[in-house]
PDB file of N, CA and C in Angstrom:
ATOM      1  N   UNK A   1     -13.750  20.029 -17.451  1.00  0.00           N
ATOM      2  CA  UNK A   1     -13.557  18.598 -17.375  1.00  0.00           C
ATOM      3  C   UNK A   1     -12.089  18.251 -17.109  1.00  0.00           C
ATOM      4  N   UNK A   2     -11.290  19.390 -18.042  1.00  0.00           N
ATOM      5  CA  UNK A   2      -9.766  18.612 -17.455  1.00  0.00           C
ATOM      6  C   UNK A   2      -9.276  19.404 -15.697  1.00  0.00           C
ATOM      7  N   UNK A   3      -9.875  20.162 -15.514  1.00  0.00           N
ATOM      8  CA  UNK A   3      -9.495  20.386 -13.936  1.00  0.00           C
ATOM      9  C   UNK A   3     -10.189  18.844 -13.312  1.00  0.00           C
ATOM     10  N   UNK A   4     -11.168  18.846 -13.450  1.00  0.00           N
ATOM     11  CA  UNK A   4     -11.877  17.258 -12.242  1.00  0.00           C
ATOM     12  C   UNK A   4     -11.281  16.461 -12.676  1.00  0.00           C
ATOM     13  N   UNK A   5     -10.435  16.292 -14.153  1.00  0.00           N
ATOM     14  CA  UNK A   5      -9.484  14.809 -13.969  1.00  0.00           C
ATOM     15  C   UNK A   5      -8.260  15.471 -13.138  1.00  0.00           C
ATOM     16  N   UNK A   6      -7.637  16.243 -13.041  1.00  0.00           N
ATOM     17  CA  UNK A   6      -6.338  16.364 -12.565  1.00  0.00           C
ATOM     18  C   UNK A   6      -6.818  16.613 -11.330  1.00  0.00           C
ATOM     19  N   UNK A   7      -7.787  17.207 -11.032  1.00  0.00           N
ATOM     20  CA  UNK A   7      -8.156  16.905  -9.324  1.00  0.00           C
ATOM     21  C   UNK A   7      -8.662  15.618  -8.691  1.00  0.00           C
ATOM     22  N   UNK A   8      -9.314  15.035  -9.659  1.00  0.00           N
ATOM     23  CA  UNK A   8      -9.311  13.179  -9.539  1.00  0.00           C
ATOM     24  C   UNK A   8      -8.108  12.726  -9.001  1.00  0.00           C
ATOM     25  N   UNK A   9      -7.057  12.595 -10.547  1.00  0.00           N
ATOM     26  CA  UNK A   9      -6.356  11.852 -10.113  1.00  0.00           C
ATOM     27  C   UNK A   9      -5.242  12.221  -9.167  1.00  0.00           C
ATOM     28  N   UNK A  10      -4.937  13.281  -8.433  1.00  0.00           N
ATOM     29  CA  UNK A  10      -4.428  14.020  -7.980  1.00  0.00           C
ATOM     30  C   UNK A  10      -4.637  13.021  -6.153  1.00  0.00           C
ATOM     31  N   UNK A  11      -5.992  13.210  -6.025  1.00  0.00           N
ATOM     32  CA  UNK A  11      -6.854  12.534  -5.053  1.00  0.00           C
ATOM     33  C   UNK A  11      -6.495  11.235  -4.556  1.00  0.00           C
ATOM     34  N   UNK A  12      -6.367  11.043  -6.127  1.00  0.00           N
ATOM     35  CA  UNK A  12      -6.195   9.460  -5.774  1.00  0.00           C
ATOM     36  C   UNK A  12      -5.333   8.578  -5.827  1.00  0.00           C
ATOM     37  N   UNK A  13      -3.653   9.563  -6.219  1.00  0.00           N
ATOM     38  CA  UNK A  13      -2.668   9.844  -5.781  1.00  0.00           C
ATOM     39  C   UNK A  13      -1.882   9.580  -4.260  1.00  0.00           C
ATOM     40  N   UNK A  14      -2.584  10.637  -4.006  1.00  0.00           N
ATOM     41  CA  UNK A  14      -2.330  10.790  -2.528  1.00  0.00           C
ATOM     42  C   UNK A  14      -3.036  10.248  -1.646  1.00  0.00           C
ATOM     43  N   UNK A  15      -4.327   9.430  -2.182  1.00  0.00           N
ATOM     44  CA  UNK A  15      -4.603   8.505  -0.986  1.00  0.00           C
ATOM     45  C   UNK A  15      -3.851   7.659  -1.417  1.00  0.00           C
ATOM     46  N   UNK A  16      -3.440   6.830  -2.423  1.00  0.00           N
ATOM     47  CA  UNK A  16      -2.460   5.511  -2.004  1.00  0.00           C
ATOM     48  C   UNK A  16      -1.417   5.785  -1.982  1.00  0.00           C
ATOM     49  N   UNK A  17      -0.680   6.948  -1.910  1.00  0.00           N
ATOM     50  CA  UNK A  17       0.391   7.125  -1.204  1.00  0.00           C
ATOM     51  C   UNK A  17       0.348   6.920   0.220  1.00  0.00           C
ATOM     52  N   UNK A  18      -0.688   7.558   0.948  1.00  0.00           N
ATOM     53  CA  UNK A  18      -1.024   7.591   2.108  1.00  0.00           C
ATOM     54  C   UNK A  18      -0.885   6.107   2.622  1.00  0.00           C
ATOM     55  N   UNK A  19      -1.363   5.263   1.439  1.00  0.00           N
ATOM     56  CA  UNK A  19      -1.746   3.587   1.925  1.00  0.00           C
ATOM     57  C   UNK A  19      -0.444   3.030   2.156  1.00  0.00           C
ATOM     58  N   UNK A  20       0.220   3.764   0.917  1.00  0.00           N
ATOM     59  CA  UNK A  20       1.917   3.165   1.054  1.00  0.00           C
ATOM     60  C   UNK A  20       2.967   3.613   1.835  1.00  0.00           C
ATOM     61  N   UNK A  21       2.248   4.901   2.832  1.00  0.00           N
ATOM     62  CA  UNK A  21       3.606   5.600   3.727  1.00  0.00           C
ATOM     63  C   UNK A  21       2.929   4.463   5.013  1.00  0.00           C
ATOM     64  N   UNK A  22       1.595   4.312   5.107  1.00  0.00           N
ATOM     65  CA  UNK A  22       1.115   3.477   6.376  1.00  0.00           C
ATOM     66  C   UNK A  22       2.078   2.010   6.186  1.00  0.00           C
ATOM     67  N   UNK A  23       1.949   1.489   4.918  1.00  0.00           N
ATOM     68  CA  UNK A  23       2.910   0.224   5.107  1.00  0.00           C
ATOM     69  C   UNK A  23       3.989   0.004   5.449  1.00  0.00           C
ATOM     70  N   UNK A  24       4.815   1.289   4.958  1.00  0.00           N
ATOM     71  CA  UNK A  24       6.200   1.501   5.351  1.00  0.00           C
ATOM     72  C   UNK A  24       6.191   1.829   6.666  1.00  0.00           C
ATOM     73  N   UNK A  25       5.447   2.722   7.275  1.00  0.00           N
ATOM     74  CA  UNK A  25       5.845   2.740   8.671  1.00  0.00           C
ATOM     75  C   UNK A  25       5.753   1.597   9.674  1.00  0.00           C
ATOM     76  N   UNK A  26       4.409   0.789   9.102  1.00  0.00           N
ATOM     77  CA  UNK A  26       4.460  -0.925   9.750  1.00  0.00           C
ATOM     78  C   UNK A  26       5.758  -1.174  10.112  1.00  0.00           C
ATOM     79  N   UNK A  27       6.458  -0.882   8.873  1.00  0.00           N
ATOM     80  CA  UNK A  27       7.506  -2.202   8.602  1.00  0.00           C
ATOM     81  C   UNK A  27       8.888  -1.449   9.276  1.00  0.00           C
ATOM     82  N   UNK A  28       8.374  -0.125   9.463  1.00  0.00           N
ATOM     83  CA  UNK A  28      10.082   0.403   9.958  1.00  0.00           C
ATOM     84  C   UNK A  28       9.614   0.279  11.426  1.00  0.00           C
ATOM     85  N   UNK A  29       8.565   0.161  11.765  1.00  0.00           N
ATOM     86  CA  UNK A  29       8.188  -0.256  13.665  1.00  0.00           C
ATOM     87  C   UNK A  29       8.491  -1.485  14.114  1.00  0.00           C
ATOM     88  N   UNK A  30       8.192  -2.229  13.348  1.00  0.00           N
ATOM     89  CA  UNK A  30       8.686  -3.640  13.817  1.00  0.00           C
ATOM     90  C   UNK A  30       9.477  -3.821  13.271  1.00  0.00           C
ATOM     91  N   UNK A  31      10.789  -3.614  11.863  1.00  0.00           N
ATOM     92  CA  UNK A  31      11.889  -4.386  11.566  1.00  0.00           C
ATOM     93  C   UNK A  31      12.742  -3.445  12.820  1.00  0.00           C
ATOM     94  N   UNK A  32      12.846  -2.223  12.776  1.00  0.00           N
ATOM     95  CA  UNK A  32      13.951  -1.179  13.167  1.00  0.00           C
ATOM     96  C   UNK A  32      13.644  -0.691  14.578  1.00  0.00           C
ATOM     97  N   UNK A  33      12.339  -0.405  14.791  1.00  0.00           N
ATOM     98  CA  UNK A  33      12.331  -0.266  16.099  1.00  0.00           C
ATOM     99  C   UNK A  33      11.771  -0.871  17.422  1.00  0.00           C
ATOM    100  N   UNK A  34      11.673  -1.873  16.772  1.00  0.00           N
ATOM    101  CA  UNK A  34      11.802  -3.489  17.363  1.00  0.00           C
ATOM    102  C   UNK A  34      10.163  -2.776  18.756  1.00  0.00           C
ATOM    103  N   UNK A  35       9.325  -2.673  18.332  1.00  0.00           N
ATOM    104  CA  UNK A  35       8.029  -1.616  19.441  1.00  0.00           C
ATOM    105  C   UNK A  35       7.329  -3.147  18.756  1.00  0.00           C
ATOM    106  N   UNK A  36       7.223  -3.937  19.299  1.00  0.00           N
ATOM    107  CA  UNK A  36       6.377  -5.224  18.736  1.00  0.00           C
ATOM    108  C   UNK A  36       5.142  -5.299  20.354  1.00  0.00           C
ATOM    109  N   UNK A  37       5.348  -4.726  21.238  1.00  0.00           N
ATOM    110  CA  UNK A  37       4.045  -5.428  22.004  1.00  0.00           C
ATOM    111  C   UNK A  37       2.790  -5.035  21.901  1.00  0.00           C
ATOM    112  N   UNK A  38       2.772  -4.200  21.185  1.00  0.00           N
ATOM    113  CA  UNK A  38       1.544  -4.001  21.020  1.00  0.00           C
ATOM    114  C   UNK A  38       0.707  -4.769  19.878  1.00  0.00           C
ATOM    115  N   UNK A  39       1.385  -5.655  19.297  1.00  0.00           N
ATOM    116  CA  UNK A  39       0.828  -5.953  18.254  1.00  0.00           C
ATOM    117  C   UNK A  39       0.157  -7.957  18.621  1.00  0.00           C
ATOM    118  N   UNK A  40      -1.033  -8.559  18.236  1.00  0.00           N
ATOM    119  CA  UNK A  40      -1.507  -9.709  18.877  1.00  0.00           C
ATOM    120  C   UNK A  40      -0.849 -10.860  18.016  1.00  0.00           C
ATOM    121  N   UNK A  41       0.249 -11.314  18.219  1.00  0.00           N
ATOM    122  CA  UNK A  41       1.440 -12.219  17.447  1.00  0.00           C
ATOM    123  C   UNK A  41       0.562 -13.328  17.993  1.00  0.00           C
ATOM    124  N   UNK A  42       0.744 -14.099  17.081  1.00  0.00           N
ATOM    125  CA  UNK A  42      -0.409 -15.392  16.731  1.00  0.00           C
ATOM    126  C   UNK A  42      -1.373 -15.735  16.027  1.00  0.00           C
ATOM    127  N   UNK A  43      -2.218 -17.032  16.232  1.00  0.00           N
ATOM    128  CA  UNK A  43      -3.566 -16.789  16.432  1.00  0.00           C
ATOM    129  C   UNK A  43      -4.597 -16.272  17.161  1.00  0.00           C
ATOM    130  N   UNK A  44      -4.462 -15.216  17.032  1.00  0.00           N
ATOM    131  CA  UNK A  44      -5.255 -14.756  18.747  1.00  0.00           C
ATOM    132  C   UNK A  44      -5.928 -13.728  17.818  1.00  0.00           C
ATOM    133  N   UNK A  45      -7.598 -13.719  18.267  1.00  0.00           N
ATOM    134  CA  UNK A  45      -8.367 -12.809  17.596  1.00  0.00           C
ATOM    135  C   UNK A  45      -8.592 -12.575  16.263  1.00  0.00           C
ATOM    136  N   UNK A  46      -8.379 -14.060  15.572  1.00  0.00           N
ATOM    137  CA  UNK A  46      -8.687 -14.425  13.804  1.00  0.00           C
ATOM    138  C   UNK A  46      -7.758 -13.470  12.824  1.00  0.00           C
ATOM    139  N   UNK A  47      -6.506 -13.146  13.646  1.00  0.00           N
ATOM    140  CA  UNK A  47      -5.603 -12.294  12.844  1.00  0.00           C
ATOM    141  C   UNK A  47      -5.060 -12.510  11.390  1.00  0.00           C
ATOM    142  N   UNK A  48      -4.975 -11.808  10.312  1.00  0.00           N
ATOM    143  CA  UNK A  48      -4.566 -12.544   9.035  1.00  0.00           C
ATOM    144  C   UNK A  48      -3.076 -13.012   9.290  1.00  0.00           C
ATOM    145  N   UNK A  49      -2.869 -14.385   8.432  1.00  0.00           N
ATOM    146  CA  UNK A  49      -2.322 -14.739   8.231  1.00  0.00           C
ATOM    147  C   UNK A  49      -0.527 -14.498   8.103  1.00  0.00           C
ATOM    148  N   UNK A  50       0.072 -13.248   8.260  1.00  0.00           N
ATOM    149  CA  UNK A  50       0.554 -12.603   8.424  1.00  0.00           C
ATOM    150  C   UNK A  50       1.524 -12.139   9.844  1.00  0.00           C
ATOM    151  N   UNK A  51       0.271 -12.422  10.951  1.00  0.00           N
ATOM    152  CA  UNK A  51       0.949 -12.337  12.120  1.00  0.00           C
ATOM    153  C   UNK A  51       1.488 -13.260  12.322  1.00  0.00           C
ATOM    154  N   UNK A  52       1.946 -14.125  12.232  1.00  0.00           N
ATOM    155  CA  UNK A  52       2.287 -15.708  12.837  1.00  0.00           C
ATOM    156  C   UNK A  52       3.362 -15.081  13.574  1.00  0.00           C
ATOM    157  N   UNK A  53       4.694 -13.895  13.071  1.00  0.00           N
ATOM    158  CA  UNK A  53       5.657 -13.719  13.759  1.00  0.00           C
ATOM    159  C   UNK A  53       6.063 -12.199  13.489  1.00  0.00           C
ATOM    160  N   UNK A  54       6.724 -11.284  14.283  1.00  0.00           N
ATOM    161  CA  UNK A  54       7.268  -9.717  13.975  1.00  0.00           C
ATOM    162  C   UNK A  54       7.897 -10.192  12.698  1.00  0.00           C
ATOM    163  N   UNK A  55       8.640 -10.972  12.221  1.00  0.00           N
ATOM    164  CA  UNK A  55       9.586 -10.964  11.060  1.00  0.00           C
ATOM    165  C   UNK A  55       8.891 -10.790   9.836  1.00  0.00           C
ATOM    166  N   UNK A  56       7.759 -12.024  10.068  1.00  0.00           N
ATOM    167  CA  UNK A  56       6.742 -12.631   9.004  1.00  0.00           C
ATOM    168  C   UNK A  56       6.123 -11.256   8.296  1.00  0.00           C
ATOM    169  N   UNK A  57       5.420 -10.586   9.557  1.00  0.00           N
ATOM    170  CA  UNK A  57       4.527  -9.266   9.643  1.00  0.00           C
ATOM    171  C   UNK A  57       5.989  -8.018   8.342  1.00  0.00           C
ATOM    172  N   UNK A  58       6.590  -8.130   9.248  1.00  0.00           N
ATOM    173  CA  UNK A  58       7.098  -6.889   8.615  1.00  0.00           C
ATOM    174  C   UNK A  58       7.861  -7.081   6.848  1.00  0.00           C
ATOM    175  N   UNK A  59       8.089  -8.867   6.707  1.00  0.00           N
ATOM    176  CA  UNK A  59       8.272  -8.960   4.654  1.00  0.00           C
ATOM    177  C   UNK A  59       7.210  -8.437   4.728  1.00  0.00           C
ATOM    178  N   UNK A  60       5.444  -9.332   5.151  1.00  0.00           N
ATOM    179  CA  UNK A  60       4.504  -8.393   3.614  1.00  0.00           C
ATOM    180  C   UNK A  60       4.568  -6.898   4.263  1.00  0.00           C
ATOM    181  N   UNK A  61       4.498  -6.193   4.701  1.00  0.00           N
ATOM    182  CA  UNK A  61       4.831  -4.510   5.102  1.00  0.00           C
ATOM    183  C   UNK A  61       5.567  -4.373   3.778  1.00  0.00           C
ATOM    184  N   UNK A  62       6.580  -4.984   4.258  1.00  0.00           N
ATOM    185  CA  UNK A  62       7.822  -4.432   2.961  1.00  0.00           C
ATOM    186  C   UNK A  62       7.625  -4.756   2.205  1.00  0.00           C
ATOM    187  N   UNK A  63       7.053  -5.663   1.470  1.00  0.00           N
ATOM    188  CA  UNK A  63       6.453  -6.155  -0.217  1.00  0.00           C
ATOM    189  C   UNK A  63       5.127  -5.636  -0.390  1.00  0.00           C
ATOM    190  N   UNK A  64       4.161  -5.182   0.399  1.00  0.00           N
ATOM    191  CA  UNK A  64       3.221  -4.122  -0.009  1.00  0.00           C
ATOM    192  C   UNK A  64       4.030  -2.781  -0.341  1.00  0.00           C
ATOM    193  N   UNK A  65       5.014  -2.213   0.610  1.00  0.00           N
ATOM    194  CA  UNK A  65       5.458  -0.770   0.427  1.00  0.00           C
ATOM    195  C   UNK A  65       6.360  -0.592  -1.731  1.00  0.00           C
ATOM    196  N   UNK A  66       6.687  -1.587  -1.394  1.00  0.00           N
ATOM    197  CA  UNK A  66       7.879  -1.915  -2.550  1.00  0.00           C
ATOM    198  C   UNK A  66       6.742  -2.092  -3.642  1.00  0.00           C
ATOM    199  N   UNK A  67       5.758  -2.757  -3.334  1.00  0.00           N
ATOM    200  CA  UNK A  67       5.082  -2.844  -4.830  1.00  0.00           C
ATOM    201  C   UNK A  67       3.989  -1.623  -5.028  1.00  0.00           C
ATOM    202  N   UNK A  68       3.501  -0.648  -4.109  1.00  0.00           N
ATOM    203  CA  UNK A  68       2.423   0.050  -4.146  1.00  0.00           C
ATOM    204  C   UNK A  68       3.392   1.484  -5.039  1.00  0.00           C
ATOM    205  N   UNK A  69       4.396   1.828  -4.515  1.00  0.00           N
ATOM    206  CA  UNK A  69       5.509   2.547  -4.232  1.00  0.00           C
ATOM    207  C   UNK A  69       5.671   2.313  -6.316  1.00  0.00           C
ATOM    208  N   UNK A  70       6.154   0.917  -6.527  1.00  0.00           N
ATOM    209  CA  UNK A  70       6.471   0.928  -8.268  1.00  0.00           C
ATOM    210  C   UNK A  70       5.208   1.568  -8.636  1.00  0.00           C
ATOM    211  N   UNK A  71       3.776   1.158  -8.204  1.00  0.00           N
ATOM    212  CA  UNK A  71       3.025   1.539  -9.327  1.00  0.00           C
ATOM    213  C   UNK A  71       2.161   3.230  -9.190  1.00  0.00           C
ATOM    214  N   UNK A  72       2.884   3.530  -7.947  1.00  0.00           N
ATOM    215  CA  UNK A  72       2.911   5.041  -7.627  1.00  0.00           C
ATOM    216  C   UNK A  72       3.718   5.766  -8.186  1.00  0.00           C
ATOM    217  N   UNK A  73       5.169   5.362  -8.471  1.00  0.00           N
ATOM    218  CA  UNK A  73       6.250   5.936  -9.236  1.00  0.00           C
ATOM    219  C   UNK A  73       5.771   5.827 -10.992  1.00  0.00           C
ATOM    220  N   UNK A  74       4.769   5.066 -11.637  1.00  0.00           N
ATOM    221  CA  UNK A  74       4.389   5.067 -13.236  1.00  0.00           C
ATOM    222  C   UNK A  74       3.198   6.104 -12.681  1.00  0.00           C
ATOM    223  N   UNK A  75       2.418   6.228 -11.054  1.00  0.00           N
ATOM    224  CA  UNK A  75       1.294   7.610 -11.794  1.00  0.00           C
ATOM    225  C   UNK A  75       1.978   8.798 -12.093  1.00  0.00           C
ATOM    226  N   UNK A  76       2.773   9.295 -10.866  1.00  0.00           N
ATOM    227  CA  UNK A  76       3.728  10.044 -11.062  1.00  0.00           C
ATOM    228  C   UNK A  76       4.455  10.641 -12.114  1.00  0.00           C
ATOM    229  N   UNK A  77       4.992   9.717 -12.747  1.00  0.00           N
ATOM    230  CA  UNK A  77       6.100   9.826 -14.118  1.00  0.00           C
ATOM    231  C   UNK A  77       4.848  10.542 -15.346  1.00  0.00           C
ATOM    232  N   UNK A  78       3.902   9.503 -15.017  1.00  0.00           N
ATOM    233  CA  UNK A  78       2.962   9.209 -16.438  1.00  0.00           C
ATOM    234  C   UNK A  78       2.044  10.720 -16.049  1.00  0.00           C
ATOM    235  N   UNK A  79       1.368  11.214 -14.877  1.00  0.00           N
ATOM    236  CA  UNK A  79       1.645  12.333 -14.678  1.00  0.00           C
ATOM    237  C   UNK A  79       2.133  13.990 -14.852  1.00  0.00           C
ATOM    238  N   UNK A  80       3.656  13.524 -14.545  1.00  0.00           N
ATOM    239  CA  UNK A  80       4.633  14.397 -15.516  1.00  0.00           C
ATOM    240  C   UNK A  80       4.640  14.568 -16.697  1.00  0.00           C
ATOM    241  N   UNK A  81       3.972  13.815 -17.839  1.00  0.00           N
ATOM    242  CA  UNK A  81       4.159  13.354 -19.002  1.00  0.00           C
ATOM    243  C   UNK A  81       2.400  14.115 -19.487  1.00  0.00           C
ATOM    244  N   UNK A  82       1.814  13.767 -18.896  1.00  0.00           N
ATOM    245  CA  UNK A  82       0.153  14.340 -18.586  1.00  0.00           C
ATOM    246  C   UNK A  82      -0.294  13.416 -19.854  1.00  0.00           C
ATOM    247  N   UNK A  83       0.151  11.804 -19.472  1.00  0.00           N
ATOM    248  CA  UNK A  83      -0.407  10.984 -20.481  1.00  0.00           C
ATOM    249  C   UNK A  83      -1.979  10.195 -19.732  1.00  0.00           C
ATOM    250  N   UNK A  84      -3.073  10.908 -19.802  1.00  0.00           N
ATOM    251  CA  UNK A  84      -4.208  10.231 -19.460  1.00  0.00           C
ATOM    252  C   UNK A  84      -4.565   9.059 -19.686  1.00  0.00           C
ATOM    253  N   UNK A  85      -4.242   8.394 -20.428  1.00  0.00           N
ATOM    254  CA  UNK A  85      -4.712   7.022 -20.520  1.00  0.00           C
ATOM    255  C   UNK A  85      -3.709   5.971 -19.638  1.00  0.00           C
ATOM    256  N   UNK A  86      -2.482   6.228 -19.494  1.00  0.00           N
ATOM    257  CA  UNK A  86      -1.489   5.178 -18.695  1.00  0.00           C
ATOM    258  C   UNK A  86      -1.809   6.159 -17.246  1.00  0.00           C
ATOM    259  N   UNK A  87      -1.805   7.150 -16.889  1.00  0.00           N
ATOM    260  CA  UNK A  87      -2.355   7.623 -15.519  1.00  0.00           C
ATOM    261  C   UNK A  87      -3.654   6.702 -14.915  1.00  0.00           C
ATOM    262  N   UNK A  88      -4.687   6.490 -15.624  1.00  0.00           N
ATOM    263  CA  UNK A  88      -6.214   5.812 -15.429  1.00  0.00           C
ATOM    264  C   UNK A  88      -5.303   4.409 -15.187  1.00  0.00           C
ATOM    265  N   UNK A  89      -4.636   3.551 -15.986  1.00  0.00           N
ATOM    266  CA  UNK A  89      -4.297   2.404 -15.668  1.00  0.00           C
ATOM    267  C   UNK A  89      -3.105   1.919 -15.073  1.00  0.00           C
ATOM    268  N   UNK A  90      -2.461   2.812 -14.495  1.00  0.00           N
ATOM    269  CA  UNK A  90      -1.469   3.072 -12.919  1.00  0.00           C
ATOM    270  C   UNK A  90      -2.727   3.020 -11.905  1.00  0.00           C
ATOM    271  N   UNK A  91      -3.040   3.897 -12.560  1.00  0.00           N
ATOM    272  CA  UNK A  91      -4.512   4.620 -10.754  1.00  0.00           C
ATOM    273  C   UNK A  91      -5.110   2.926 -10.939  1.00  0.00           C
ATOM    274  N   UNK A  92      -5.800   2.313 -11.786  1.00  0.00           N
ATOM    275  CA  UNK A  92      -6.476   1.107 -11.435  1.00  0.00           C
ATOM    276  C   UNK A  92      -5.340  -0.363 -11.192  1.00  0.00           C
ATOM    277  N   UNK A  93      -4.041  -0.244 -11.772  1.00  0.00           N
ATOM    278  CA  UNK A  93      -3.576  -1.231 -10.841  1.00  0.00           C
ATOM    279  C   UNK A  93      -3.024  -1.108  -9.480  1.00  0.00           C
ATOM    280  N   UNK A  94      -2.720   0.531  -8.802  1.00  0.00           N
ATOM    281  CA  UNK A  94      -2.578   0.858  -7.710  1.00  0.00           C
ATOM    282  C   UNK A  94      -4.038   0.285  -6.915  1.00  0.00           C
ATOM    283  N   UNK A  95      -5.630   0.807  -7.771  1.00  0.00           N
ATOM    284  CA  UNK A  95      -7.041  -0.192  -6.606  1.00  0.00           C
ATOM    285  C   UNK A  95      -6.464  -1.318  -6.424  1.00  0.00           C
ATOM    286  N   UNK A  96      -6.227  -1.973  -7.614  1.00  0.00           N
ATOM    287  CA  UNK A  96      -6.511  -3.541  -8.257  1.00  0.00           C
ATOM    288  C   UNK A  96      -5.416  -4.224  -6.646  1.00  0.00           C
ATOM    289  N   UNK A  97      -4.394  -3.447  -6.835  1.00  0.00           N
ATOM    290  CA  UNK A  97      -3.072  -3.977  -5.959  1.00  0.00           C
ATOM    291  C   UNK A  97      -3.900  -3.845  -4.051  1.00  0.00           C
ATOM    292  N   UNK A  98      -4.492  -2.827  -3.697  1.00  0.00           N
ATOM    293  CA  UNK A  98      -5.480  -1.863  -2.652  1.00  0.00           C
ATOM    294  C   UNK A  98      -6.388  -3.229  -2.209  1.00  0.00           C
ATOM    295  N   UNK A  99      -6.880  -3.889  -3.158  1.00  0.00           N
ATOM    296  CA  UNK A  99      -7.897  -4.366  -3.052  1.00  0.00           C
ATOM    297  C   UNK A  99      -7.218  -6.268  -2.811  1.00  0.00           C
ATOM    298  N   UNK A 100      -5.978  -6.185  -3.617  1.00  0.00           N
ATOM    299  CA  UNK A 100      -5.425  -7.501  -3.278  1.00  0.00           C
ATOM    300  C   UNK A 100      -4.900  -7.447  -1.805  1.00  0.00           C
ATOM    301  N   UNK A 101      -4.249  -6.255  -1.176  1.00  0.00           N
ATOM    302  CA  UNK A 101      -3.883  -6.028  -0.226  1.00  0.00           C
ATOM    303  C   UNK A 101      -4.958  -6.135   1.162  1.00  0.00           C
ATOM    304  N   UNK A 102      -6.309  -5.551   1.035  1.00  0.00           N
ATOM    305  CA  UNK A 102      -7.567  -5.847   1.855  1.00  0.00           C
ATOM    306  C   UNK A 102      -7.982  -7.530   2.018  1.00  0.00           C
ATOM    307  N   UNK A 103      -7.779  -8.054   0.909  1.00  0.00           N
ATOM    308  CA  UNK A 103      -8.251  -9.471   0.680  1.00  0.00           C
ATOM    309  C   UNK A 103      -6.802 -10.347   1.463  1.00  0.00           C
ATOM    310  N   UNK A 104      -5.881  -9.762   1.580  1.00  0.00           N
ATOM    311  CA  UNK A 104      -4.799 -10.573   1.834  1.00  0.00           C
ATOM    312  C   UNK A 104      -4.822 -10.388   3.245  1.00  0.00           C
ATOM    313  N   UNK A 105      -5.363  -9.394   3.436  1.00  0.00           N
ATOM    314  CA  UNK A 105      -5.623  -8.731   5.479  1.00  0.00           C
ATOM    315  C   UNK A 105      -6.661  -9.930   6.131  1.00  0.00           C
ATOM    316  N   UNK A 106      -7.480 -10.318   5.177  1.00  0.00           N
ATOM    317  CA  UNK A 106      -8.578 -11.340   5.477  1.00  0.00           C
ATOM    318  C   UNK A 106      -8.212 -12.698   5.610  1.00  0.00           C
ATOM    319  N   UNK A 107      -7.489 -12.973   4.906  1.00  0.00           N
ATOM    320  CA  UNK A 107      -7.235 -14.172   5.004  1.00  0.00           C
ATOM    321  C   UNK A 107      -6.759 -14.926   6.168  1.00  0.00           C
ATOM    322  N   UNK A 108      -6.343 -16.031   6.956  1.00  0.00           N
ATOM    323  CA  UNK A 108      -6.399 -16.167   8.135  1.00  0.00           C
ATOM    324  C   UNK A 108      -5.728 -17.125   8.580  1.00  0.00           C
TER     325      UNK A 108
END
């Protein structure tokens, strides 16, 4: 049982890391390397709320990366520490945050 939690949370780790290296790279394409045409700036095609402008787009990038990133740095730590109960409730405000982040993609 304690290998499938540390391979759990291990899992699930590194997928929202994964979620949080994708945000950061958003945000270093359009703040730094200014590669914006590919992306549909506007209203065009019920885009969230978000696109209105490259600038707009790349704060939430950077305030998803910055906040996914804090509550990746308490699984981590808590982790190191091999405290199971604050690991489970890092891992669920990292969904909780996952899931505000999907809902915020929707919006329009």
């Amino acid at each position: 049982m304690k290998v499938l939690f540390w391979i759990l949370t291990t899992l699930a780790a590194i997928f929202f890391g994964l979620i949080d290296f994708m945000s950061f790279d958003e945000w270093r394409i359009v703040k730094f390397k200014k590669d914006i045409g590919g992306y549909p700036w506007g209203p065009i095609n019920d885009n969230p709320w978000y696109y209105a402008n490259p600038d707009l787009y790349a704060i939430v990038m950077l305030t998803e990366f910055i906040v996914m990133t804090l509550f990746l740095g308490f699984v981590i730590m808590y982790m190191i520490k091999k405290d199971k109960t604050k690991i489970l409730f890092s891992l669920l405000a990292c969904l909780v945050f996952f899931v505000i982040m999907i809902i915020n993609g929707k919006i329009q």
